[in-house]
Protein backbone atom coordinates (compact mmCIF):
# COMPACT_ATOMS: atom_id res chain seq x y z
CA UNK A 1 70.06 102.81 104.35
CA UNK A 2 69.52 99.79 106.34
CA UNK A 3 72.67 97.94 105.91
CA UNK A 4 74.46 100.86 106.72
CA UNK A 5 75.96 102.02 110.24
CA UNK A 6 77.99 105.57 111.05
CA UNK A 7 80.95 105.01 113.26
CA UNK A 8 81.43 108.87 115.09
CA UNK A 9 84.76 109.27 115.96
CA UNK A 10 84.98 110.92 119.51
CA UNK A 11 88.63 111.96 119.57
CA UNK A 12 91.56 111.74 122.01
CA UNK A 13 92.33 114.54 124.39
CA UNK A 14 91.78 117.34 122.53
CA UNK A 15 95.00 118.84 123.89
CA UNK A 16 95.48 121.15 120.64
CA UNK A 17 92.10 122.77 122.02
CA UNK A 18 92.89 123.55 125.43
CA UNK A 19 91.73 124.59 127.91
CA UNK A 20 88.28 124.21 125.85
CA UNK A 21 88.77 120.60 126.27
CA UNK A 22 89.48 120.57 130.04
CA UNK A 23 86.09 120.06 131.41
CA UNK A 24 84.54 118.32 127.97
CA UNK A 25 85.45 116.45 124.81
CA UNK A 26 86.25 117.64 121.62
CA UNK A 27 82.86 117.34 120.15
CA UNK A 28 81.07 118.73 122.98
CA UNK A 29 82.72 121.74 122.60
CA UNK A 30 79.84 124.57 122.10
CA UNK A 31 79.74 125.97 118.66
CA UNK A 32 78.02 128.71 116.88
CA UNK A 33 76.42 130.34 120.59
CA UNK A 34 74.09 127.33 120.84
CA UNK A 35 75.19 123.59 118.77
CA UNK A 36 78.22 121.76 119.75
CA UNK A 37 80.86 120.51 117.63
CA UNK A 38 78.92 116.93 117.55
CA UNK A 39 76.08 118.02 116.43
CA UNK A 40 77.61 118.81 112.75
CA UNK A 41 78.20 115.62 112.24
CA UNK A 42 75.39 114.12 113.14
CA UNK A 43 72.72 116.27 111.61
CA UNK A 44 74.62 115.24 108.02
CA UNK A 45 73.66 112.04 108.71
CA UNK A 46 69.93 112.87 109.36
CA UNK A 47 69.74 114.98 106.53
CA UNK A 48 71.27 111.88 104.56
CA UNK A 49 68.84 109.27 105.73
CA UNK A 50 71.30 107.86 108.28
CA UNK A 51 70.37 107.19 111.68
CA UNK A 52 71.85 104.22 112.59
CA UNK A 53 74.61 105.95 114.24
CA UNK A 54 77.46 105.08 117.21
CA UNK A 55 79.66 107.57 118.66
CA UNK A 56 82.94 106.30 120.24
CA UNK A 57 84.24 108.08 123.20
CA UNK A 58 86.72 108.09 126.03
CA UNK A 59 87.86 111.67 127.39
CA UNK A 60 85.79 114.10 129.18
CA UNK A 61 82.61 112.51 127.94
CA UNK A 62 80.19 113.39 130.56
CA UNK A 63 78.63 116.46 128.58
CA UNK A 64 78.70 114.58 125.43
CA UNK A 65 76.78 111.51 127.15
CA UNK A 66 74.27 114.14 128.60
CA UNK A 67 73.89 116.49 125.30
CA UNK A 68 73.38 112.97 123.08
CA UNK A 69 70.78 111.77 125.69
CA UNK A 70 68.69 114.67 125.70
CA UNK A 71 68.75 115.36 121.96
CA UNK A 72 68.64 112.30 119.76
CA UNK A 73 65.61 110.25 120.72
CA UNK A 74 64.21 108.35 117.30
CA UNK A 75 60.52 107.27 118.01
CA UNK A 76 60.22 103.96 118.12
CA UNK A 77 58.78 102.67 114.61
CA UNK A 78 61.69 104.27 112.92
CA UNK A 79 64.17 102.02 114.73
CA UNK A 80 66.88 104.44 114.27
CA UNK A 81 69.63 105.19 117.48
CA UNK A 82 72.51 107.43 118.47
CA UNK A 83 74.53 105.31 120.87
CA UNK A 84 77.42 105.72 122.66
CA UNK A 85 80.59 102.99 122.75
CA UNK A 86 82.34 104.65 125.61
CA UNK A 87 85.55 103.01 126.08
CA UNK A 88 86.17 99.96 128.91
CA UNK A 89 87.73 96.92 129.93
CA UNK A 90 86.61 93.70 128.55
CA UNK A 91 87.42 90.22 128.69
CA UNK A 92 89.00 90.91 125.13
CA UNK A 93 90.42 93.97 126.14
CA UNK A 94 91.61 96.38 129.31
CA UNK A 95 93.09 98.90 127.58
CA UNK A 96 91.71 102.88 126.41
CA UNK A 97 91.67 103.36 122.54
CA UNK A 98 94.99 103.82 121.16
CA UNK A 99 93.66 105.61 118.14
CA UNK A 100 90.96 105.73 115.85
CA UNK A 101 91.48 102.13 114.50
CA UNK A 102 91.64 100.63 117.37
CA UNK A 103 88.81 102.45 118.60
CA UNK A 104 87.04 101.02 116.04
CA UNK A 105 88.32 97.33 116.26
CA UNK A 106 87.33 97.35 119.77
CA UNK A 107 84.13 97.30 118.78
CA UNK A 108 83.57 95.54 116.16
CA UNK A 109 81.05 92.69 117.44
CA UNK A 110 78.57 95.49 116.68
CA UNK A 111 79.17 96.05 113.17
CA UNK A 112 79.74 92.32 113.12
CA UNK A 113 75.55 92.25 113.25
CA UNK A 114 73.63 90.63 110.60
CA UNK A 115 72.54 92.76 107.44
CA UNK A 116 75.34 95.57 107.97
CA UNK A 117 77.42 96.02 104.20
CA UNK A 118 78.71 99.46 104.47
CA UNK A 119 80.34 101.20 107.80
CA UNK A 120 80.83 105.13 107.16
CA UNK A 121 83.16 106.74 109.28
CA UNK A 122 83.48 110.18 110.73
CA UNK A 123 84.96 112.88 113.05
CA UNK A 124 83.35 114.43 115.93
CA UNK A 125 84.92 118.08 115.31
CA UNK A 126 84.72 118.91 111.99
CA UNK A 127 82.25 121.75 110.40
CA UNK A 128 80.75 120.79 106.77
CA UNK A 129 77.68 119.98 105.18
CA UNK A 130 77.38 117.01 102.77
CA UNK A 131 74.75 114.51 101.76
CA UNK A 132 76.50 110.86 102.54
CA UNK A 133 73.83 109.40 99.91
CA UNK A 134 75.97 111.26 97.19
CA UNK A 135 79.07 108.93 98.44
CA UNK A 136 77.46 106.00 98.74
CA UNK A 137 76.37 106.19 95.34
CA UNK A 138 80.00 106.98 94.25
CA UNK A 139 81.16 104.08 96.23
CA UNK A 140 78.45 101.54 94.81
CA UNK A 141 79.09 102.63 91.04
CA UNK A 142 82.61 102.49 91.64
CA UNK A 143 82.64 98.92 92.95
CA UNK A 144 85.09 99.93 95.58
CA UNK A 145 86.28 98.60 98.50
CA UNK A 146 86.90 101.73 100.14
CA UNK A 147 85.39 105.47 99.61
CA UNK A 148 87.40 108.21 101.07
CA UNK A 149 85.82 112.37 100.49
CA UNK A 150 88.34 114.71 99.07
CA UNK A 151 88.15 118.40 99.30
CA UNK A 152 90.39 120.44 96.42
CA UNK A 153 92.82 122.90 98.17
CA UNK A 154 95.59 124.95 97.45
CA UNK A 155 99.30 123.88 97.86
CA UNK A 156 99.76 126.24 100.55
CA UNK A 157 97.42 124.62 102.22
CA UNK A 158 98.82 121.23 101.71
CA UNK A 159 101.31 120.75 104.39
CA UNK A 160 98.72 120.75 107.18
CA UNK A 161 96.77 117.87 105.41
CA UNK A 162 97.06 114.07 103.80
CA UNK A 163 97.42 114.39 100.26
CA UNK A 164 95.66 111.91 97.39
CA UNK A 165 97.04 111.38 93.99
CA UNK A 166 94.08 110.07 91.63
CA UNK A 167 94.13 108.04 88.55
CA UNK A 168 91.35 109.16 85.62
CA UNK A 169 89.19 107.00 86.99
CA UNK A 170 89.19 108.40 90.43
CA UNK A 171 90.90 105.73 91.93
CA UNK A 172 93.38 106.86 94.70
CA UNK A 173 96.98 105.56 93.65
CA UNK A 174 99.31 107.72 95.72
CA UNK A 175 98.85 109.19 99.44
CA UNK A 176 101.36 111.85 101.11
CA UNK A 177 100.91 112.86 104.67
CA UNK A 178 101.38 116.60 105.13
CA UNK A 179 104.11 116.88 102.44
CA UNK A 180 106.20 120.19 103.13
CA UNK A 181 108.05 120.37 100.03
CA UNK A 182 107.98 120.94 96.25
CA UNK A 183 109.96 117.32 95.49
CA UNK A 184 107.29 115.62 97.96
CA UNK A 185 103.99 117.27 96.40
CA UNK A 186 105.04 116.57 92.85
CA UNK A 187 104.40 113.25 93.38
CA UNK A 188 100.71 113.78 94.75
CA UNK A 189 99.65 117.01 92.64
CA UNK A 190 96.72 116.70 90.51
CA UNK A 191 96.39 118.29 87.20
CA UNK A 192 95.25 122.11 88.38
CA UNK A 193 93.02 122.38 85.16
CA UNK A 194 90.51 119.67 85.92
CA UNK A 195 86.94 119.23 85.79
CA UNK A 196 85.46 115.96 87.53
CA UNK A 197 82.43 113.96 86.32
CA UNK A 198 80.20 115.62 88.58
CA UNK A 199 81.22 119.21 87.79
CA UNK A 200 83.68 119.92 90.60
CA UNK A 201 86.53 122.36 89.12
CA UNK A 202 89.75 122.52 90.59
CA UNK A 203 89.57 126.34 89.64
CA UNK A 204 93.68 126.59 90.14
CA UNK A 205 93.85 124.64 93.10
CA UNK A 206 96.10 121.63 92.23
CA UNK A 207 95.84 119.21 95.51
CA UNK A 208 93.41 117.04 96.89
CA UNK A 209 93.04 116.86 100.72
CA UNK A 210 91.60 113.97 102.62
CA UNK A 211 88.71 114.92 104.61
CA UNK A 212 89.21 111.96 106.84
CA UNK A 213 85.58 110.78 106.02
CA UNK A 214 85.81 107.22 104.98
CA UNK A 215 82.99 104.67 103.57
CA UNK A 216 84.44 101.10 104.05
CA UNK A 217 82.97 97.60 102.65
CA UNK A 218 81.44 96.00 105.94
CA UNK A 219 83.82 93.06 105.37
CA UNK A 220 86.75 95.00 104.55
CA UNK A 221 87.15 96.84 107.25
CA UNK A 222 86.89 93.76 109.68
CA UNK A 223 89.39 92.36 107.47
CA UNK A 224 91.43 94.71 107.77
CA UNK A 225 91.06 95.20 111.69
CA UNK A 226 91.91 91.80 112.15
CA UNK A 227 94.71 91.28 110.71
CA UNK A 228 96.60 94.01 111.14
CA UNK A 229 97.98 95.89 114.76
CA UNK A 230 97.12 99.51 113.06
CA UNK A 231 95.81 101.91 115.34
CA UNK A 232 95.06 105.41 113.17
CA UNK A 233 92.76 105.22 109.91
CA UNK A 234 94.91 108.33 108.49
CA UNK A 235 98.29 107.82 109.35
CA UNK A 236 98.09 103.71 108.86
CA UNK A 237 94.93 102.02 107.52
CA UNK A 238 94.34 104.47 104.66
CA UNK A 239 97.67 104.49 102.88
CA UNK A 240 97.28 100.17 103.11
CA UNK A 241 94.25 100.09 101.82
CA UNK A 242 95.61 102.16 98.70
CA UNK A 243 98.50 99.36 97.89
CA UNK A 244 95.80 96.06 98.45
CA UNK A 245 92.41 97.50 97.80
CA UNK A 246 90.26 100.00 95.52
CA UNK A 247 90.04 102.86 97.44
CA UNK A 248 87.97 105.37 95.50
CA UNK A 249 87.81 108.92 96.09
CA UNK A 250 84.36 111.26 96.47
CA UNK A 251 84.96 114.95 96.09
CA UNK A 252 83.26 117.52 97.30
CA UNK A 253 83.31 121.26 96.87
CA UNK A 254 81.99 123.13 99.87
CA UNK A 255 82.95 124.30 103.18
CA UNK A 256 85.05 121.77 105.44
CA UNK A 257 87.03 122.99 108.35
CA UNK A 258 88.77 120.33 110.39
CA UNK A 259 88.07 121.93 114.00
CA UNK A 260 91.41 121.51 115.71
CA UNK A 261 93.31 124.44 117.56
CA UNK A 262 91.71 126.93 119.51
CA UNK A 263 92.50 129.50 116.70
CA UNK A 264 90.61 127.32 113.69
CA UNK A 265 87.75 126.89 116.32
CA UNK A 266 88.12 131.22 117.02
CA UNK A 267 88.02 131.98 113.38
CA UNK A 268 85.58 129.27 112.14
CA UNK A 269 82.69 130.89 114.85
CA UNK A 270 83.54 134.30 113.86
CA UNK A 271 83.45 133.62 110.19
CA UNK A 272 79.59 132.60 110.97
CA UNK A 273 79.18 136.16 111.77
CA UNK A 274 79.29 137.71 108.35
CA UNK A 275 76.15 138.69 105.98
CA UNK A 276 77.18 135.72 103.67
CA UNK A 277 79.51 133.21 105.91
CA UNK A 278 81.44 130.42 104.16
CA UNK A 279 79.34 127.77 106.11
CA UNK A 280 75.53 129.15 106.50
CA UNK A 281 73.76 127.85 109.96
CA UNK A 282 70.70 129.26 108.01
CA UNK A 283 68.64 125.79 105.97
CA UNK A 284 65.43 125.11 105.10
CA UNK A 285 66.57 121.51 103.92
CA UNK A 286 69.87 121.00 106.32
CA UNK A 287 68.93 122.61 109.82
CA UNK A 288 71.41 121.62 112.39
CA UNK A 289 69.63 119.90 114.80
CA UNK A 290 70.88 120.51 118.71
CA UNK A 291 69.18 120.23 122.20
CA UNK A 292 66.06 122.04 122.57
CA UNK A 293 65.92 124.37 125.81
CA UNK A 294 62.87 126.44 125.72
CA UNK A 295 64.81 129.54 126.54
CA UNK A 296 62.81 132.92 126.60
CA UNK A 297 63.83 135.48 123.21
CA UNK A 298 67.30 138.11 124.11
CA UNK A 299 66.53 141.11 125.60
CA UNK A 300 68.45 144.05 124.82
CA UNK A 301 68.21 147.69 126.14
CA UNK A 302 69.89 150.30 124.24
CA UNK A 303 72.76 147.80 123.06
CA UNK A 304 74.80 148.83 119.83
CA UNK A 305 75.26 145.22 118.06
CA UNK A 306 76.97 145.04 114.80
CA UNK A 307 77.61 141.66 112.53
CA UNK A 308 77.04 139.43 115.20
CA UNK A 309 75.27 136.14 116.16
CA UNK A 310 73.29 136.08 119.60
CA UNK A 311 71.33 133.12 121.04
CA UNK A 312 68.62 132.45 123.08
CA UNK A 313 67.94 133.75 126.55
CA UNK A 314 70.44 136.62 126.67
CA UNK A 315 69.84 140.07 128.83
CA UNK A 316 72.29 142.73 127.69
CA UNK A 317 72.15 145.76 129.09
CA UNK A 318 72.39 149.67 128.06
CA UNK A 319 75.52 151.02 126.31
CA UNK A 320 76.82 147.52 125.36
CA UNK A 321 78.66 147.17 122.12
CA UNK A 322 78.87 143.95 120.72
CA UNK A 323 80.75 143.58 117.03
CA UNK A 324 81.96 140.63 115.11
CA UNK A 325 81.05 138.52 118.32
CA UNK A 326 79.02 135.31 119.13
CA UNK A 327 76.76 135.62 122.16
CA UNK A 328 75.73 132.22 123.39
CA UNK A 329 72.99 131.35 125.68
CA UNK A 330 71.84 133.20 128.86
CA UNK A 331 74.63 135.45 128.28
CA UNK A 332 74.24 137.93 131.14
CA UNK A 333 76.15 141.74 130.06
CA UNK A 334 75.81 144.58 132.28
CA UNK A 335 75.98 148.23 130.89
CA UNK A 336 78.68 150.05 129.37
CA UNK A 337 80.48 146.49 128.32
CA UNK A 338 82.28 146.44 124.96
CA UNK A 339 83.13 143.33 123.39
CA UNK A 340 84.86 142.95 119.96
CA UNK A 341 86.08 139.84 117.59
CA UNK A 342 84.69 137.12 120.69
CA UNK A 343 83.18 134.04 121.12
CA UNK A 344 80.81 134.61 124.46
CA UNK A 345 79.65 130.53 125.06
CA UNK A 346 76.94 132.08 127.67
CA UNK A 347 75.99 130.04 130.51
CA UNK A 348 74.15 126.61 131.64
CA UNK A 349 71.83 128.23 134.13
CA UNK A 350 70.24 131.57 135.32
CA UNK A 351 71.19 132.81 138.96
CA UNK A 352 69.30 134.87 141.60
CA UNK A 353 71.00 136.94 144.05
CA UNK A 354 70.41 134.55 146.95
CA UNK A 355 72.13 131.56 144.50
CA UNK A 356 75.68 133.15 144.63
CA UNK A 357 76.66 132.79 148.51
CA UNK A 358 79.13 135.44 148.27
CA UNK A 359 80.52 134.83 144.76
CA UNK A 360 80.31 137.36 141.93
CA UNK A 361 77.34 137.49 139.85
CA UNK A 362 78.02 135.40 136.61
CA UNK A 363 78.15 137.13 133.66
CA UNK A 364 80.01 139.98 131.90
CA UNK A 365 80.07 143.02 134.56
CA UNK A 366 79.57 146.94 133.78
CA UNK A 367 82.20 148.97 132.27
CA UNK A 368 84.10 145.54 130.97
CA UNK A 369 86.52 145.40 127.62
CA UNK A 370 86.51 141.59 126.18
CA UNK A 371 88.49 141.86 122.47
CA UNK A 372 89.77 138.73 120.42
CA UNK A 373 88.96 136.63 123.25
CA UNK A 374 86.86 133.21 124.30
CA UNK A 375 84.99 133.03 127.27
CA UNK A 376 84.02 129.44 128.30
CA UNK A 377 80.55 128.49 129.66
CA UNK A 378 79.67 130.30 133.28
CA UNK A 379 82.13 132.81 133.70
CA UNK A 380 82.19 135.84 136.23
CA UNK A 381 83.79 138.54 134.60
CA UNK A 382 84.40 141.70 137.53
CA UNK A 383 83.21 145.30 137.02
CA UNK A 384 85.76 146.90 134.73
CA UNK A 385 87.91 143.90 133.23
CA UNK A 386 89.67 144.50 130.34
CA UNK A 387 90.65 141.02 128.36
CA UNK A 388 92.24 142.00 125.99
CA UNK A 389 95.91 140.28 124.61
CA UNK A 390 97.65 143.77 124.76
CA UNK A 391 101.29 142.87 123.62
CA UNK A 392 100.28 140.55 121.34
CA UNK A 393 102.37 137.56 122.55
CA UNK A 394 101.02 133.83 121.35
CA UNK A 395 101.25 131.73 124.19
CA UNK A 396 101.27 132.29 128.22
CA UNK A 397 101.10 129.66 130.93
CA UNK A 398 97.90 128.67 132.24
CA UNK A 399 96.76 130.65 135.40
CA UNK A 400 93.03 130.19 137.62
CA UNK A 401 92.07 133.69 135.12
CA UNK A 402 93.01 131.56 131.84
CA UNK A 403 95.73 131.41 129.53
CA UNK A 404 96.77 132.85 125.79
CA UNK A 405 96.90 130.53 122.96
CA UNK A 406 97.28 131.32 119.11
CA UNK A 407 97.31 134.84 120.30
CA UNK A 408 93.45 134.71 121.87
CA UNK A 409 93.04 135.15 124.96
CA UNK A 410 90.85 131.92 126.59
CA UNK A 411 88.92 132.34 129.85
CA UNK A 412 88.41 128.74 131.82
CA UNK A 413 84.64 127.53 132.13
CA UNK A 414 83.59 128.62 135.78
CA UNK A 415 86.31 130.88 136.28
CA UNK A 416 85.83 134.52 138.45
CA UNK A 417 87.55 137.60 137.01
CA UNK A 418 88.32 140.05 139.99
CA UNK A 419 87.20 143.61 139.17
CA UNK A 420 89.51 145.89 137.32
CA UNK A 421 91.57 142.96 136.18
CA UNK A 422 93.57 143.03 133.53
CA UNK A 423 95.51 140.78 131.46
């Protein structure tokens, strides 16, 4: 895998995941009680034999910078990296990415390096497994120019997505961006009855989805770069490449959830909760890999948990119910606190009485009510709280407390929760 080098796509301001996204990038966002979004992503390329790997960024990147630091250290014989391409002026260019093309084409000198054939590009915030050496080979046999994985999906499904229209060879000959009606999808549709050479069945489901993971031709992609002003691979450099090159398509079967709105990032966590989830964290061949913290085992004291994942580090205390939840790191929960269909992200630090000079002590605090909610990273929830989105509405302004979006309530990282407050 030598003359190959993974391009990780950072993303732009991650405004459809606010306020997540106001202190951190997209694919710092914690996942799962204890990963981050970027770590998905980068573990499939371990597990694949990749580690020749950049990540492009430009908002919020601080965290990102830190988590990559401290986790992705290659010893030196193995001459493998995880790099970051931050965004910055240059005597070729002063402006910020304008997309994920031009991310790309803004730094090209380094895929420009001798010995580099294929470039493999990915997102930063999507949750999947797959073994890239399976697409490479489908690229290679195929002779193409361009690779792109493919996930089957229903029709219903189809107007949130780009669309691929295949030829029997595999070949992509047609492309549709989020097609909303009948007349549009009958043009991209793919036979719901088939089987594909490597025993994927469509099982009813009668469209193929872009997964926006794309294997280019070293030379192709500069090519392309260079002589065109296209700024986003999906929207622009894809459907091109379809009418001047061979763009070959590499499906895959499993699990794949583009990470996008706070409520595909709510459901996606609590989905990990179940006795058989759609995407396992559990792997004795695929572990995702994350930072290492050397946190001391939970403790918990007469605590009623129920289908739930807990981290490292936690002290809950007695009469806490915890169901269909994910309790992230330090999480500190005093007694009688029920908490219900929730993503708890824990904290980045423990805290001793004389550390709060006057503030509340972070955590959850006694007698509290969290349901269908998302508390950020070192919160201080007040004695008797109750957030909980009690009329149901969608969407409420932002306030210092937090805000409602896709009908979950979000709390700010490092907000304070007064006592007896409630939503």
């Amino acid at each position: 895998m030598r003359n190959l080098v993974t391009l990780v796509l950072g993303g732009g301001r991650g405004t459809r995941l606010y306020p997540l996204t106001k202190y951190r990038s997209k694919p710092a966002v914690p996942l799962a009680g204890k990963y981050r979004l970027i770590d998905i992503p980068l573990s499939n390329c371990i597990h694949s034999g990749l580690n020749r790997i950049y990540v492009l960024t430009q908002f919020n990147s601080v965290s990102l910078h830190r988590h990559i630091r401290s986790t992705y250290n290659f010893d030196p014989f193995d001459r493998g990296f995880v790099e970051i391409l931050a965004a910055q002026q240059t005597l070729a260019s002063t402006d910020w990415y304008q997309g994920t093309a031009d991310a790309v084409r803004q730094n090209l000198r380094y895929l420009q390096q001798p010995g580099i054939e294929h470039v493999l590009i990915l997102s930063g915030d999507q949750l999947y497994r797959m073994d890239f050496r399976e697409m490479i080979a489908t690229h290679r046999e195929s002779k193409a120019d361009v690779t792109i994985a493919a996930v089957p999906v229903a029709r219903e499904a189809a107007s949130e997505l780009g669309i691929m229209r295949l030829d029997d060879s595999g070949r992509v000959v047609g492309f549709l961006e989020k097609p909303k009606t009948d007349k549009e999808l009958s043009h991209v549709r793919t036979d719901p009855a088939w089987i594909d050479a490597r025993g994927i069945e469509s099982r009813g489901r009668d469209c193929l989805a872009s997964m926006g993971i794309y294997l280019f031709n070293r030379d192709t992609l500069v090519d392309v770069l260079d002589k065109t002003p296209y700024t986003d691979f999906g929207r622009e450099i894809f459907p091109a490449s379809i009418r001047a090159r061979h763009v070959q398509v590499h499906l895959s079967d499993g699990y794949w959830e583009d990470i996008g709105t706070i409520r595909s990032f709510f459901e996606a966590n609590l989905q990990m909760t179940a006795a058989e989830p759609p995407f396992s964290l559990i792997s004795d061949d695929g572990p995702i890999y994350s930072r290492a913290r050397f946190l001391p085992p939970s403790r918990l004291d007469g605590a009623t948990v129920r289908g739930s994942l807990m981290a490292d580090g936690c002290l809950i205390d007695r009469g806490v119910t915890i169901e269909n939840s994910v309790i992230g790191l330090r999480c500190v929960i005093g007694r009688d606190v029920v908490i219900r269909n929730s993503v708890l992200m824990g904290n980045d630090f423990y805290e001793s009485p004389e550390d709060r000079n006057g503030h509340a002590p972070i955590g959850i605090g006694a007698g509290s009510h969290i349901e269908d909610a998302i508390i950020d990273k070192n919160c201080r929830i007040g004695l008797g709280a109750r957030i909980v989105n009690r009329q149901g509405v969608d969407t409420t302004e932002e306030t210092s407390h937090g805000m409602i979006r896709d009908g979950i309530v979000v709390v700010p990282k490092g907000a304070t929760i007064p006592d007896d407050w409630s939503l």
